[in-house]
N, C-alpha and C. Protein backbone atom coordinates (compact mmCIF):
# COMPACT_ATOMS: atom_id res chain seq x y z
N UNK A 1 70.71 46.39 33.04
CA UNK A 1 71.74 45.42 32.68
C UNK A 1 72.35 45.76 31.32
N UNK A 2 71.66 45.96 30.46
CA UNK A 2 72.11 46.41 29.08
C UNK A 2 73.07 47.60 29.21
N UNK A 3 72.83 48.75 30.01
CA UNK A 3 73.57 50.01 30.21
C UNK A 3 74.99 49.21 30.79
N UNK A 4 74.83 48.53 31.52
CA UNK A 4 75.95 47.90 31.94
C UNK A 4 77.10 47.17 31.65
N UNK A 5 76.47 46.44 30.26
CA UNK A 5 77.24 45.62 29.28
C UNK A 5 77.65 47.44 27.90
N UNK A 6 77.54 47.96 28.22
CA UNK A 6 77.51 48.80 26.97
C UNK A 6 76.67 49.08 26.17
N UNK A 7 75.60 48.49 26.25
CA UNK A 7 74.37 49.20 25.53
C UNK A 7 73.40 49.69 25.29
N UNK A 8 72.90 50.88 24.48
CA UNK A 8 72.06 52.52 25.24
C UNK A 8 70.71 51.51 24.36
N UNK A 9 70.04 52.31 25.05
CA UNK A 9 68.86 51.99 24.35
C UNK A 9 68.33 53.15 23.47
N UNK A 10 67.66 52.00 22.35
CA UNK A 10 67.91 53.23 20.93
C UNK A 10 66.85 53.82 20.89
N UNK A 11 65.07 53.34 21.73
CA UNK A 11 64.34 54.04 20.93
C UNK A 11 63.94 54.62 22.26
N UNK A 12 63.06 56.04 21.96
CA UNK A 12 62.64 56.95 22.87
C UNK A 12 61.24 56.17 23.53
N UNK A 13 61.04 56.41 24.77
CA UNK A 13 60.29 55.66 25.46
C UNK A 13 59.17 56.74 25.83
N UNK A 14 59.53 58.13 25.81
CA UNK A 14 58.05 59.21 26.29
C UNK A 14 59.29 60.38 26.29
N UNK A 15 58.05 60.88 25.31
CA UNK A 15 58.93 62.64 25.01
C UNK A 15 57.72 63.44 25.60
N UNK A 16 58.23 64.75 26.41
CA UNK A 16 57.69 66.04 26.41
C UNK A 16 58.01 67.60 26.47
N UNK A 17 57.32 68.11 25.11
CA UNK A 17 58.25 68.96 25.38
C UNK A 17 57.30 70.61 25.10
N UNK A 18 57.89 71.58 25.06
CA UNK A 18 57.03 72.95 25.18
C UNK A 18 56.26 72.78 24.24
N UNK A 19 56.56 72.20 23.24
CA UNK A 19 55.27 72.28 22.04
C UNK A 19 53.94 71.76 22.50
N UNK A 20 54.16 70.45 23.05
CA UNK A 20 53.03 69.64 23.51
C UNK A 20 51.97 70.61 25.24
N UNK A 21 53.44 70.69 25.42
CA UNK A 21 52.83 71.74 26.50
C UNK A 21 52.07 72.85 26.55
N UNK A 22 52.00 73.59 25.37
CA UNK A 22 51.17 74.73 25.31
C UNK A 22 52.57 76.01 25.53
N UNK A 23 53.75 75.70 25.35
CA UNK A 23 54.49 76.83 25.93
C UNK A 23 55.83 76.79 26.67
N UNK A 24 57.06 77.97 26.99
CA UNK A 24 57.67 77.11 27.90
C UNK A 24 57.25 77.20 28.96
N UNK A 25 56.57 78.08 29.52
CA UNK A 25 56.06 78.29 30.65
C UNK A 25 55.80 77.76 31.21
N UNK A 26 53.90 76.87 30.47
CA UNK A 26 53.47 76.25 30.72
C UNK A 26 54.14 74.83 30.56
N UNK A 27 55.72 74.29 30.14
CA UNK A 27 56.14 72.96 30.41
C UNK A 27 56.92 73.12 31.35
N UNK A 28 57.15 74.32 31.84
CA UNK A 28 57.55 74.01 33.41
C UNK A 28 57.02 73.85 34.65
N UNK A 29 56.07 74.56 33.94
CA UNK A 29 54.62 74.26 35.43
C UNK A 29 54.17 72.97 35.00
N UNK A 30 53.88 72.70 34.59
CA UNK A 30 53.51 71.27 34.19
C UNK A 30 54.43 70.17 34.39
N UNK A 31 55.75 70.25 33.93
CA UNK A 31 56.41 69.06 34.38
C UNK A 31 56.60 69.17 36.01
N UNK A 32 56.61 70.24 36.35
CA UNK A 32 56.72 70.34 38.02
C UNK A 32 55.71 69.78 38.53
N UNK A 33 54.04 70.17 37.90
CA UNK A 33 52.92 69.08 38.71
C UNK A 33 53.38 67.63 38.86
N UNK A 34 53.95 67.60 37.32
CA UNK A 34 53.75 65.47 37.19
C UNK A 34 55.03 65.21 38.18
N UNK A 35 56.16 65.72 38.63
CA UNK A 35 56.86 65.01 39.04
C UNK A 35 57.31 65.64 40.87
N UNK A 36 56.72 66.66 41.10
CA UNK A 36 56.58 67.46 42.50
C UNK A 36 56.83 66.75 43.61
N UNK A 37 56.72 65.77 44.25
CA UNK A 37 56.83 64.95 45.68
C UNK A 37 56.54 66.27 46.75
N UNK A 38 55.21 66.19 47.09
CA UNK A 38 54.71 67.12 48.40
C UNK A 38 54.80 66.44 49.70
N UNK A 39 55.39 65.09 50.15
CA UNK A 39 55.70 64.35 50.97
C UNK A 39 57.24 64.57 50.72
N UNK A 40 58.13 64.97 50.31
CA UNK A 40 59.21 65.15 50.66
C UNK A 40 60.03 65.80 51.98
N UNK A 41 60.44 65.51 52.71
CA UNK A 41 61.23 66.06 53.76
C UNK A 41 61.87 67.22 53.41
N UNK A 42 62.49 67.69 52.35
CA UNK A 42 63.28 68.35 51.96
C UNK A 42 63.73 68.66 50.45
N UNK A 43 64.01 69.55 50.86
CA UNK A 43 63.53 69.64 48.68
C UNK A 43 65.18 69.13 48.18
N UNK A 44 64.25 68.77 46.73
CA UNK A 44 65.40 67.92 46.41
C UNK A 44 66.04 68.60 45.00
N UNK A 45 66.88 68.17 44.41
CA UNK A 45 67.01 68.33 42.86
C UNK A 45 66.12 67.67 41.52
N UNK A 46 65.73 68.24 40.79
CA UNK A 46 64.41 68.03 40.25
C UNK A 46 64.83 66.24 39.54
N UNK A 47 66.25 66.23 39.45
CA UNK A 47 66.58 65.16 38.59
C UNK A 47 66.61 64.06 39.61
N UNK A 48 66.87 64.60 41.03
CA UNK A 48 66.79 63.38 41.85
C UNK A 48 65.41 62.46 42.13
N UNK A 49 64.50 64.12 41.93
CA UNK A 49 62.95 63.59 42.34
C UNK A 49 62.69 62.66 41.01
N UNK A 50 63.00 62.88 39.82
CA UNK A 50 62.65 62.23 39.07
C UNK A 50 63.10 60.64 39.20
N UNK A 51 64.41 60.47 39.38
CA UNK A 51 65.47 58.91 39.66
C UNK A 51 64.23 58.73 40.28
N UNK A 52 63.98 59.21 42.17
CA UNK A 52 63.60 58.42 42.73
C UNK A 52 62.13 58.17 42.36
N UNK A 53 61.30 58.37 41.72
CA UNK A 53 60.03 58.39 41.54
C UNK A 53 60.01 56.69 40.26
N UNK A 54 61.16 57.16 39.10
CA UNK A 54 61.20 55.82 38.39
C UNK A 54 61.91 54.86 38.88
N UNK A 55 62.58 54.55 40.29
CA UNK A 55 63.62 53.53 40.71
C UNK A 55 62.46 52.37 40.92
N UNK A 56 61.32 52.54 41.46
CA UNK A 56 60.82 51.46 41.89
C UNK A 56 60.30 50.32 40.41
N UNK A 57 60.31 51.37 39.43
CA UNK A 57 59.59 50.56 37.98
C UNK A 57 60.96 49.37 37.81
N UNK A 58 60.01 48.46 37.13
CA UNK A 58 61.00 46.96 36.88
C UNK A 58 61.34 46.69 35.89
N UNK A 59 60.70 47.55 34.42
CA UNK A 59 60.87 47.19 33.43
C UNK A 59 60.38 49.14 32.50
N UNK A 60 60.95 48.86 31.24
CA UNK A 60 60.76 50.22 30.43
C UNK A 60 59.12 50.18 30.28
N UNK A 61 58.35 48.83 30.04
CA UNK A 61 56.68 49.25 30.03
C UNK A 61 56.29 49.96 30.98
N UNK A 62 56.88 49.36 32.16
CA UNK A 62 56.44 50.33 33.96
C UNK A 62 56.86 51.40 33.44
N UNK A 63 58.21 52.35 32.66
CA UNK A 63 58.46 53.40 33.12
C UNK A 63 57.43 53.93 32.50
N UNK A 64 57.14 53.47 31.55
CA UNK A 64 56.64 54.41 30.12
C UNK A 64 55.02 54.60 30.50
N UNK A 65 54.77 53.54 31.37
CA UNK A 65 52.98 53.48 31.57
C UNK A 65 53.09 54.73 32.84
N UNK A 66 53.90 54.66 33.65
CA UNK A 66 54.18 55.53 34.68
C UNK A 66 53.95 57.19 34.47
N UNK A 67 55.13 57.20 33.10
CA UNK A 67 55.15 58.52 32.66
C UNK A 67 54.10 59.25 32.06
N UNK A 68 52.99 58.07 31.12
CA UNK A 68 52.04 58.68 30.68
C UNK A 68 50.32 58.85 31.90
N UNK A 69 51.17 57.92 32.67
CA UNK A 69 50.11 58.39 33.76
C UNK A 69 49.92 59.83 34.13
N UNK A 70 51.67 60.24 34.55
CA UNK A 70 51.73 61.70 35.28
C UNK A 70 51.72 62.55 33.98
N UNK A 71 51.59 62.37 33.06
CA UNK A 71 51.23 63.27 31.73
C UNK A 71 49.58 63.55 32.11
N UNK A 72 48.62 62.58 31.62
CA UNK A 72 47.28 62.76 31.98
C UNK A 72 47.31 63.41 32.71
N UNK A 73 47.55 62.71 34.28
CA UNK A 73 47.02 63.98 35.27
C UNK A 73 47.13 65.30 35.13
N UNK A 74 48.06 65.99 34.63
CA UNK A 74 48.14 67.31 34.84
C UNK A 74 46.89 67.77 33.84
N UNK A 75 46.98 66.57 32.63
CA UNK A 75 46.25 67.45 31.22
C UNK A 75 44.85 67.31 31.97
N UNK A 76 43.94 66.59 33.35
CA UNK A 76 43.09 65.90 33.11
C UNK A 76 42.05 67.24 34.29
N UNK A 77 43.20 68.21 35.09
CA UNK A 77 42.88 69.09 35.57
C UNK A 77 42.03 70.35 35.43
């Protein structure tokens, strides 16, 4: 609703990036684990898999608890 009236939201909600990753390498293999859909019909665009994976969250706590979920997992491997 806010995006809608004109206004961005100012503060960052979950950063990741090659540093944290160990590499770029390793933040592309890695962001590919956390956000992959192996139930997909058909492969998609990585930005779509992402939309559809956060569409169901209701609020920025959902996204943000979401995101650090699929962070762990990969680190927890």
């Amino acid at each position: 609703m806010k995006l809608f009236l004109g206004f961005w939201p100012l503060q960052t909600i979950w950063e990741y990036n090659p540093a944290m990753a160990g590499g770029y390498d390793a933040y592309v293999r890695k962001l590919v684990k956390m956000f992959h859909n192996p139930l997909a019909s058909e492969p998609k665009h990585p930005l779509d898999t992402f939309r559809d994976l956060l569409l169901p969250c209701k609020s920025i706590p959902e996204v943000r608890d979401f995101l650090f979920q699929a962070e762990r997992s990969i680190h927890n491997e």
